[in-house]
PDB file of N, CA and C in Angstrom:
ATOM      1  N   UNK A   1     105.534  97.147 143.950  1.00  0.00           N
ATOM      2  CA  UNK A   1     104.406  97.684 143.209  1.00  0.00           C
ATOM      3  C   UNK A   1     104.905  98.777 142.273  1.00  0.00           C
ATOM      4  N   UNK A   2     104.159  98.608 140.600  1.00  0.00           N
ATOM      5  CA  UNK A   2     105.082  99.818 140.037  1.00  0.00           C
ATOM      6  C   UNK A   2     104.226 100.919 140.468  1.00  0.00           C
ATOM      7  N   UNK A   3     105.597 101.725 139.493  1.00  0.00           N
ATOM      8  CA  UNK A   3     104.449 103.436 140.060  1.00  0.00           C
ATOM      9  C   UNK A   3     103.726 104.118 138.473  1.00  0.00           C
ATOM     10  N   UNK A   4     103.195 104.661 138.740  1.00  0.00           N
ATOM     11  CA  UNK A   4     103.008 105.321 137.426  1.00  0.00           C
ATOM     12  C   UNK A   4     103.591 107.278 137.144  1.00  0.00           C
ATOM     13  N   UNK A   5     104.387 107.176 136.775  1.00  0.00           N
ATOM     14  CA  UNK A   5     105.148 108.339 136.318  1.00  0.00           C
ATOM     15  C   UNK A   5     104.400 109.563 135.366  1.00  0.00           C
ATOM     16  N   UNK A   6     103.665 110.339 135.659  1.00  0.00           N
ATOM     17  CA  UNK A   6     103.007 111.360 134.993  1.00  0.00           C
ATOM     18  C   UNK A   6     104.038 112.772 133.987  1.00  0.00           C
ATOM     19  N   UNK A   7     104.378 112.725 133.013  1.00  0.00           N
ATOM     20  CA  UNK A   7     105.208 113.233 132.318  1.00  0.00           C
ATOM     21  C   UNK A   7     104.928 113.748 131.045  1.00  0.00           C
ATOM     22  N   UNK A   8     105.893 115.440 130.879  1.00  0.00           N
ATOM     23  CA  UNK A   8     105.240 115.934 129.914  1.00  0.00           C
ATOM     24  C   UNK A   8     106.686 115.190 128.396  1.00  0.00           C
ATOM     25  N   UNK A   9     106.047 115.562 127.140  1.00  0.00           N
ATOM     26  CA  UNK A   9     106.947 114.925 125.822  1.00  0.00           C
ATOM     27  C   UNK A   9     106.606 116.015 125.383  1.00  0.00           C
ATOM     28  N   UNK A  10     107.638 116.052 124.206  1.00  0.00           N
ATOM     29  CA  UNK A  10     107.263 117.304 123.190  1.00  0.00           C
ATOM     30  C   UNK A  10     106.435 116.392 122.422  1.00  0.00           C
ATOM     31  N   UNK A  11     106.007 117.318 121.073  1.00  0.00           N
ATOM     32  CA  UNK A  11     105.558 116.578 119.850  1.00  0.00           C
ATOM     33  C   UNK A  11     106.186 115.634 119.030  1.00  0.00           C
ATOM     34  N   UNK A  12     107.808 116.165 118.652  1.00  0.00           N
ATOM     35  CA  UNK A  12     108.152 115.438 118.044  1.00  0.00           C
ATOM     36  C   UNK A  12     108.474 113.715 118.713  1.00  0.00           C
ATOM     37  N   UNK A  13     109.033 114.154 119.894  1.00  0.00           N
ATOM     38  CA  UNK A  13     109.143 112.831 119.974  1.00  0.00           C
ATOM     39  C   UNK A  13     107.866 111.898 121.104  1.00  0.00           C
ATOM     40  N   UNK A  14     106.777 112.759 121.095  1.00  0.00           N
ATOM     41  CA  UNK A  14     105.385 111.730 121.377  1.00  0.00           C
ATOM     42  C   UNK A  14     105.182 111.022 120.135  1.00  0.00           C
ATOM     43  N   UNK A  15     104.772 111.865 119.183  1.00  0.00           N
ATOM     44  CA  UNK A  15     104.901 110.780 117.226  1.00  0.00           C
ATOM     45  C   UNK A  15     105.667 109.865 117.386  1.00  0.00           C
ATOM     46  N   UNK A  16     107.153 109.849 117.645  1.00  0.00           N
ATOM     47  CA  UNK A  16     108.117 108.796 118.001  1.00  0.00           C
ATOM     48  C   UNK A  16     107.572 107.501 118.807  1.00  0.00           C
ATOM     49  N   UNK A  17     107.366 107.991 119.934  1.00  0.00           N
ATOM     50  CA  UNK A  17     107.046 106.937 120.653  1.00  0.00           C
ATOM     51  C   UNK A  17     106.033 105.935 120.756  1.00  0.00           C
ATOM     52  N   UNK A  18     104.716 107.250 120.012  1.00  0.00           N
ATOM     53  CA  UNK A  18     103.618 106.264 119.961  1.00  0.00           C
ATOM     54  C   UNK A  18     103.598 105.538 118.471  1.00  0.00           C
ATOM     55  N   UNK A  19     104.473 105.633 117.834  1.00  0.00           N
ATOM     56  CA  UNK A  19     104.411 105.136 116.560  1.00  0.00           C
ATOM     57  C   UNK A  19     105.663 103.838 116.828  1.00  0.00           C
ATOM     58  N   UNK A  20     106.035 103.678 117.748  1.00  0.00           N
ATOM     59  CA  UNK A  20     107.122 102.723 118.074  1.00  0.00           C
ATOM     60  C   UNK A  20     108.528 102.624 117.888  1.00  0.00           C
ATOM     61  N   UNK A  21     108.887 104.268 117.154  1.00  0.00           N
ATOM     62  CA  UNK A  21     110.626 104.045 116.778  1.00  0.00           C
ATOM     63  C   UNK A  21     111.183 104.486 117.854  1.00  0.00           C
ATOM     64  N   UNK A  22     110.771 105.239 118.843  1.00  0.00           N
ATOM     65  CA  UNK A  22     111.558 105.593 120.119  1.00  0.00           C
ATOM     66  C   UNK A  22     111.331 104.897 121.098  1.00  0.00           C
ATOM     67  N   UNK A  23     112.020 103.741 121.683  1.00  0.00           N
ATOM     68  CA  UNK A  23     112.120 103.073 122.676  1.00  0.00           C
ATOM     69  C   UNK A  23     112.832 103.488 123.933  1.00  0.00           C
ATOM     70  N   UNK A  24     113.280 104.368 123.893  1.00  0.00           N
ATOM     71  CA  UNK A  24     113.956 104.913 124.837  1.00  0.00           C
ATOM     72  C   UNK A  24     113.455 105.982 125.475  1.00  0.00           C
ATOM     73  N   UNK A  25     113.814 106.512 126.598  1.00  0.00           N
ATOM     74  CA  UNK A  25     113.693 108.176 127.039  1.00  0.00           C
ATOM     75  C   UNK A  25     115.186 108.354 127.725  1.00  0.00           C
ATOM     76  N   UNK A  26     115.410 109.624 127.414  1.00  0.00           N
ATOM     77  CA  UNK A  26     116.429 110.089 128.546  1.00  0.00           C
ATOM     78  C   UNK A  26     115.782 110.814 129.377  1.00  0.00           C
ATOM     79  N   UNK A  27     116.147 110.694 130.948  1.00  0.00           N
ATOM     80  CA  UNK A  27     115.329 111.468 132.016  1.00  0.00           C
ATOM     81  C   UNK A  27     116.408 111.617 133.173  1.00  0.00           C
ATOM     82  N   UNK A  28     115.928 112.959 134.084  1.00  0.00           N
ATOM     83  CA  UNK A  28     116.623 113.058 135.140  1.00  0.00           C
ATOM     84  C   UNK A  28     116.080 112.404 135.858  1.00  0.00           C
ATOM     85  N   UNK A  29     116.786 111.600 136.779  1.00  0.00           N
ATOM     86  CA  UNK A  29     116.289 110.389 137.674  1.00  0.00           C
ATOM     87  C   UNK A  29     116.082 111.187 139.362  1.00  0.00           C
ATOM     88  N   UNK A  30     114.833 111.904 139.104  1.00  0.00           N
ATOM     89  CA  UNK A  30     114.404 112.796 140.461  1.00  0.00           C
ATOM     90  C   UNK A  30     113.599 112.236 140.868  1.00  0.00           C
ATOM     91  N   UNK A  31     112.565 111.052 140.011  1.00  0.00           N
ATOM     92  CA  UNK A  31     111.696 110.308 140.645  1.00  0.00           C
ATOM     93  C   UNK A  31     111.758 108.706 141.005  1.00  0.00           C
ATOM     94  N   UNK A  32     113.163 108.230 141.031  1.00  0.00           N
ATOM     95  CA  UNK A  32     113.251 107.183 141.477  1.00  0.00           C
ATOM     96  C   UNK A  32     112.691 105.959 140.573  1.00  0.00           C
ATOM     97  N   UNK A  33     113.114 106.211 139.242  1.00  0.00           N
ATOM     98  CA  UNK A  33     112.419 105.327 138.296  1.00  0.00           C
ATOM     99  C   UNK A  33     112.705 103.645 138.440  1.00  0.00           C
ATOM    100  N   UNK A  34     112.071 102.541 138.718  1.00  0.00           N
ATOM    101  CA  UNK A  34     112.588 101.514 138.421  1.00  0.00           C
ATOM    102  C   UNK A  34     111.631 100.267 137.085  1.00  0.00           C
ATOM    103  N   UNK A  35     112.443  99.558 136.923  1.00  0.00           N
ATOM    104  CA  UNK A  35     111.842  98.600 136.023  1.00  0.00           C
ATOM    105  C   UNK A  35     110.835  97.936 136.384  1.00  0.00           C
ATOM    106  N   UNK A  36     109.995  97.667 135.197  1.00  0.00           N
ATOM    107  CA  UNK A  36     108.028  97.588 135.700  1.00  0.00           C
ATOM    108  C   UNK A  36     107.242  99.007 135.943  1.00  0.00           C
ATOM    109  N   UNK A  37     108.108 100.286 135.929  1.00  0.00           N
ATOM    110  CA  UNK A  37     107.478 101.076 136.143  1.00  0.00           C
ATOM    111  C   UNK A  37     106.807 101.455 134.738  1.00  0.00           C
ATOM    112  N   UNK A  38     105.023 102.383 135.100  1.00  0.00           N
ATOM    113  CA  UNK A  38     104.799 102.550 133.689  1.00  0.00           C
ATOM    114  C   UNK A  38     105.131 104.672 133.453  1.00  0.00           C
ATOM    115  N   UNK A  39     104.996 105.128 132.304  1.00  0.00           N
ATOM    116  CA  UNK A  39     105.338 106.053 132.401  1.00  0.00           C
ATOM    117  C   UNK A  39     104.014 106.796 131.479  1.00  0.00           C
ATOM    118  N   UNK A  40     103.262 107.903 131.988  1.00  0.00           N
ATOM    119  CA  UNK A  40     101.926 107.859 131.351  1.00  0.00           C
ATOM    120  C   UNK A  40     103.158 109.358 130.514  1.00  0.00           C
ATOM    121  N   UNK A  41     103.389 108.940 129.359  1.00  0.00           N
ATOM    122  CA  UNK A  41     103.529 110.372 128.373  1.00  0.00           C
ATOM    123  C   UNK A  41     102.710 111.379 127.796  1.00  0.00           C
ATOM    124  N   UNK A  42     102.197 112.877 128.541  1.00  0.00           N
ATOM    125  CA  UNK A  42     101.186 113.061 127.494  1.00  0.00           C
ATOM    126  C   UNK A  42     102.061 114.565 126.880  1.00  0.00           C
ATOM    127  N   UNK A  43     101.594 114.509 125.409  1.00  0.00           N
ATOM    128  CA  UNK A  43     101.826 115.810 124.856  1.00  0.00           C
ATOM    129  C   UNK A  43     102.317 117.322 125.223  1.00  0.00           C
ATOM    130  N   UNK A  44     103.375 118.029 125.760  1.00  0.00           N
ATOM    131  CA  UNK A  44     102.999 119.215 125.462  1.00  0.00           C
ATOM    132  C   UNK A  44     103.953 119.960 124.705  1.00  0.00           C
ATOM    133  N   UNK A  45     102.870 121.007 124.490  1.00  0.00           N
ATOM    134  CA  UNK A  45     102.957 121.944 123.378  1.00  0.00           C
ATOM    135  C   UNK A  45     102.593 123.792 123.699  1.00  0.00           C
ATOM    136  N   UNK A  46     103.802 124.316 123.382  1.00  0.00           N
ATOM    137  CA  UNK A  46     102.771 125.887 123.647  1.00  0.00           C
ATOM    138  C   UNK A  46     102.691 126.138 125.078  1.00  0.00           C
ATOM    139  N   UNK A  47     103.421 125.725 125.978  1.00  0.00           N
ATOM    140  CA  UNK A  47     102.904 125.669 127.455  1.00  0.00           C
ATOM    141  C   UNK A  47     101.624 124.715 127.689  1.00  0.00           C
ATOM    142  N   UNK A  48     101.059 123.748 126.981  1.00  0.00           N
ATOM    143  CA  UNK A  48     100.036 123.431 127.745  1.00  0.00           C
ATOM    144  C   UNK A  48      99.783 122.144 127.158  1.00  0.00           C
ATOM    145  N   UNK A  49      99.241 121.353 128.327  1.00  0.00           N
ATOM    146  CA  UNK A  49      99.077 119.510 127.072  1.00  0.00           C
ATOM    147  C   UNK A  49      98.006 119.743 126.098  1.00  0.00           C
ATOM    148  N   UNK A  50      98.158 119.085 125.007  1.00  0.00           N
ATOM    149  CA  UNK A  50      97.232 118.567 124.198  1.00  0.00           C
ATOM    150  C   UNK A  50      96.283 117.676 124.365  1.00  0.00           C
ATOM    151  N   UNK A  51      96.551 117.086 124.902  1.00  0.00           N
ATOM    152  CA  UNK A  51      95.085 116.020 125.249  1.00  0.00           C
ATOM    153  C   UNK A  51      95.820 114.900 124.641  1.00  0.00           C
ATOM    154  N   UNK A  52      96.731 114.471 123.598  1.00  0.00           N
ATOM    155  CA  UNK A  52      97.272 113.042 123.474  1.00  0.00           C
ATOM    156  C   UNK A  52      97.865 112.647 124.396  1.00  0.00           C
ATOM    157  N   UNK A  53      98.067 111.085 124.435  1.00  0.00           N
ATOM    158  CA  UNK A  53      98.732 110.633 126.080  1.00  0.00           C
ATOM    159  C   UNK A  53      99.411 109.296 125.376  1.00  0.00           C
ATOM    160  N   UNK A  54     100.194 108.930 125.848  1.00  0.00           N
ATOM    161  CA  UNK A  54     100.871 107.037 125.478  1.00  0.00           C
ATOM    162  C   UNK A  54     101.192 106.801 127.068  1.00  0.00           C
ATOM    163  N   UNK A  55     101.087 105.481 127.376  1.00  0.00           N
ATOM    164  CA  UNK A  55     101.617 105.006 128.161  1.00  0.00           C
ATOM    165  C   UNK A  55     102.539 103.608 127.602  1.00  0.00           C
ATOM    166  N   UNK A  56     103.546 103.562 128.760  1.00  0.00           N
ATOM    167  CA  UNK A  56     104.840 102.740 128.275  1.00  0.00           C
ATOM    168  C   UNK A  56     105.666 102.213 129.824  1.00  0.00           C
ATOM    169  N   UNK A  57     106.024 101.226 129.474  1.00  0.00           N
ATOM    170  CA  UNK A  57     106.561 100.310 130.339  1.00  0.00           C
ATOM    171  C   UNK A  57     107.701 100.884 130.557  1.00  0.00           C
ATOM    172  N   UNK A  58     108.681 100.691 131.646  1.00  0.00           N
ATOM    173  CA  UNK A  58     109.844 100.563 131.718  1.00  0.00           C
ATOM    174  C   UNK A  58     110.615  99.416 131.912  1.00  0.00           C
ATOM    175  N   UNK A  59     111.194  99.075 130.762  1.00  0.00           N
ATOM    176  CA  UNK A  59     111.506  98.197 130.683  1.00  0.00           C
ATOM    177  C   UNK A  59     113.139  97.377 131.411  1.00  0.00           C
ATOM    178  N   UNK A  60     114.079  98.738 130.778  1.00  0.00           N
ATOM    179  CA  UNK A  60     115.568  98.817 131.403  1.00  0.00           C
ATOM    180  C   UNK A  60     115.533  99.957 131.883  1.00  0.00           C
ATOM    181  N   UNK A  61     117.222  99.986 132.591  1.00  0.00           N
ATOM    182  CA  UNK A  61     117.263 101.385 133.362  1.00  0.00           C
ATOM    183  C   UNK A  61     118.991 101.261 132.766  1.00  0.00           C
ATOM    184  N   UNK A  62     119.281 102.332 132.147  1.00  0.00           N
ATOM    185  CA  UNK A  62     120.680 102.646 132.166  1.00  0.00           C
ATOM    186  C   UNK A  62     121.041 103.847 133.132  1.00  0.00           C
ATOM    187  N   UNK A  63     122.103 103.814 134.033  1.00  0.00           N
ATOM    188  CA  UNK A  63     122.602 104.660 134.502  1.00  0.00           C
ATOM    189  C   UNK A  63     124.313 104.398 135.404  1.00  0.00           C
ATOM    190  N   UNK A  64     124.620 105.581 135.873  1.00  0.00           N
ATOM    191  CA  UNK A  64     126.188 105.630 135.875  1.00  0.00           C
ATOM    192  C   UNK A  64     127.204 104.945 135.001  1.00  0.00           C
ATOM    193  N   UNK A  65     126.718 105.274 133.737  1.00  0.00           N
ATOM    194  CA  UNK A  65     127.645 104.857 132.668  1.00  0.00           C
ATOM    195  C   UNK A  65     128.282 106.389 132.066  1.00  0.00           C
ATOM    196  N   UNK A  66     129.838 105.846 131.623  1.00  0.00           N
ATOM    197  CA  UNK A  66     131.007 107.050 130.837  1.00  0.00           C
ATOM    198  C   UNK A  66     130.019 107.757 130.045  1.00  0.00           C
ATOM    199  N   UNK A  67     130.176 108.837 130.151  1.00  0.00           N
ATOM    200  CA  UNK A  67     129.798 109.895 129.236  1.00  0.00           C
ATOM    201  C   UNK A  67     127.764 110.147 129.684  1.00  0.00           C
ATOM    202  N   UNK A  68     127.260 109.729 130.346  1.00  0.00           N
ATOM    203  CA  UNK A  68     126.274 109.678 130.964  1.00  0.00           C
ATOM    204  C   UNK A  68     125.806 110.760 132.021  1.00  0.00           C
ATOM    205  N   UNK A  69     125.601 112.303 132.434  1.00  0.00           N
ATOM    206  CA  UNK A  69     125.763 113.125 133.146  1.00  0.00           C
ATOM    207  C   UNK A  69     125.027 112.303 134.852  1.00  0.00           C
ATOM    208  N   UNK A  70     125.964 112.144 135.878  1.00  0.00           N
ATOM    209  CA  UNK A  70     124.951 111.583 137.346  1.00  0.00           C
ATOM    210  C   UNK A  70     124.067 112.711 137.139  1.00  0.00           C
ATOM    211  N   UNK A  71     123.152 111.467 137.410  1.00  0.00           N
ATOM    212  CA  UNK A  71     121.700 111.982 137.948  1.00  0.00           C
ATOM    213  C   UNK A  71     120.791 111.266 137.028  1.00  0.00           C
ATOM    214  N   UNK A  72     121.124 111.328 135.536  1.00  0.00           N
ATOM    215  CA  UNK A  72     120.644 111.198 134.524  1.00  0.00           C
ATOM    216  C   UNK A  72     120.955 109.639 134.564  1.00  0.00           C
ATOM    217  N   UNK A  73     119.043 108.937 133.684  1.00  0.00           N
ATOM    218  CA  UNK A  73     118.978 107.633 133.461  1.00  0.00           C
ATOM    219  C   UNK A  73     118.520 107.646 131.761  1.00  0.00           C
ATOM    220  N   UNK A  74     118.762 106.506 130.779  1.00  0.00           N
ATOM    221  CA  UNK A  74     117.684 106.197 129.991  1.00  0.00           C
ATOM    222  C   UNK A  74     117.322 105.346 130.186  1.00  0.00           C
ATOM    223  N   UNK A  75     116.105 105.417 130.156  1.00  0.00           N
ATOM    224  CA  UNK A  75     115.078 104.039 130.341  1.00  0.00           C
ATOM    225  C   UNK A  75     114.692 103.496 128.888  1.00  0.00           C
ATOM    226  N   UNK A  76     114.994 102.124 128.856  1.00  0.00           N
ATOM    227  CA  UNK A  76     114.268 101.572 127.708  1.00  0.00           C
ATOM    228  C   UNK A  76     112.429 101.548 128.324  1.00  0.00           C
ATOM    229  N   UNK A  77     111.836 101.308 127.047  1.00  0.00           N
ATOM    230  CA  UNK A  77     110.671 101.992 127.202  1.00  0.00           C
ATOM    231  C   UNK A  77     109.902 100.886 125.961  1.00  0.00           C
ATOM    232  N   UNK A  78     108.223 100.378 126.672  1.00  0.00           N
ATOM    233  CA  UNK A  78     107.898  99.448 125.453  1.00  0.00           C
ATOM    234  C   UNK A  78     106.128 100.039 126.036  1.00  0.00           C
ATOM    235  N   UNK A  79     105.869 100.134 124.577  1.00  0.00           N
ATOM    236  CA  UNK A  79     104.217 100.838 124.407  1.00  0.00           C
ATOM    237  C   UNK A  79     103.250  99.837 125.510  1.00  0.00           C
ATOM    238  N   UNK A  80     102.610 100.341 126.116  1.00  0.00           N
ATOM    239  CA  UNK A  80     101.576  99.243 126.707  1.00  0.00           C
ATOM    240  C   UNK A  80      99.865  99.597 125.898  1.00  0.00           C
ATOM    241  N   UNK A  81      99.842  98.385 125.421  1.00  0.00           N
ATOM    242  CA  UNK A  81      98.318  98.293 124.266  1.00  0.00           C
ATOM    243  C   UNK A  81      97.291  98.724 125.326  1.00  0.00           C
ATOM    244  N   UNK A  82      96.547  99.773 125.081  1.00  0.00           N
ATOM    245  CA  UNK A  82      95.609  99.898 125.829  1.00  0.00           C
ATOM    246  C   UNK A  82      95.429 101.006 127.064  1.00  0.00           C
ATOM    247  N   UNK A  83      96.530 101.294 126.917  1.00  0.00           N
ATOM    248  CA  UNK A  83      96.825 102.510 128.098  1.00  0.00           C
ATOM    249  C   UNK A  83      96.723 102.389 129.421  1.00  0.00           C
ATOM    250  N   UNK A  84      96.061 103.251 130.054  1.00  0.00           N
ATOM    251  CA  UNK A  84      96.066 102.692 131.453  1.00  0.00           C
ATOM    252  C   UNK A  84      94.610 102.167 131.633  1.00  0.00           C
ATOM    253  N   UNK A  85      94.474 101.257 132.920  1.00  0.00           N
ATOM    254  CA  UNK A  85      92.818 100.843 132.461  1.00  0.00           C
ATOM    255  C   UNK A  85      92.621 101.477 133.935  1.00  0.00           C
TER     256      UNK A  85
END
């Protein structure tokens, strides 16, 4: 069963993502991320969310690769239409 991952983004790259050029995230892998998981992104800014949100699939998982710090994953990442229902 996936999970849903509650997570803060900056601005610049929420624009990114919800506009579709950032497919990726880099993340510390403290929550056990796997593929199928969705990841609800919302805004913050200033210390505090904005109220925008994207949600996004996980699609791949890169990790323990050269030059890659352990611990650390990027997840490929694909918009889900509609958000969460």
């Amino acid at each position: 069963m996936p999970k849903i991952h509650d997570l803060k983004i900056l601005p610049t790259y929420f624009d990114d993502v919800a506009k579709g050029r950032k497919t990726f995230e880099l993340r510390f892998d403290d929550r056990g991320y796997f593929e199928g998981d969705l990841l609800l992104l919302r805004e913050w800014e200033n210390g505090t969310y904005t109220g925008r949100r994207v949600v996004v699939k996980v699609t791949y998982i890169l990790k323990g690769f050269d030059g890659l710090k352990d611990g650390w994953v990027i997840l490929s990442i694909k918009r889900v239409k509609g958000g969460l229902k």
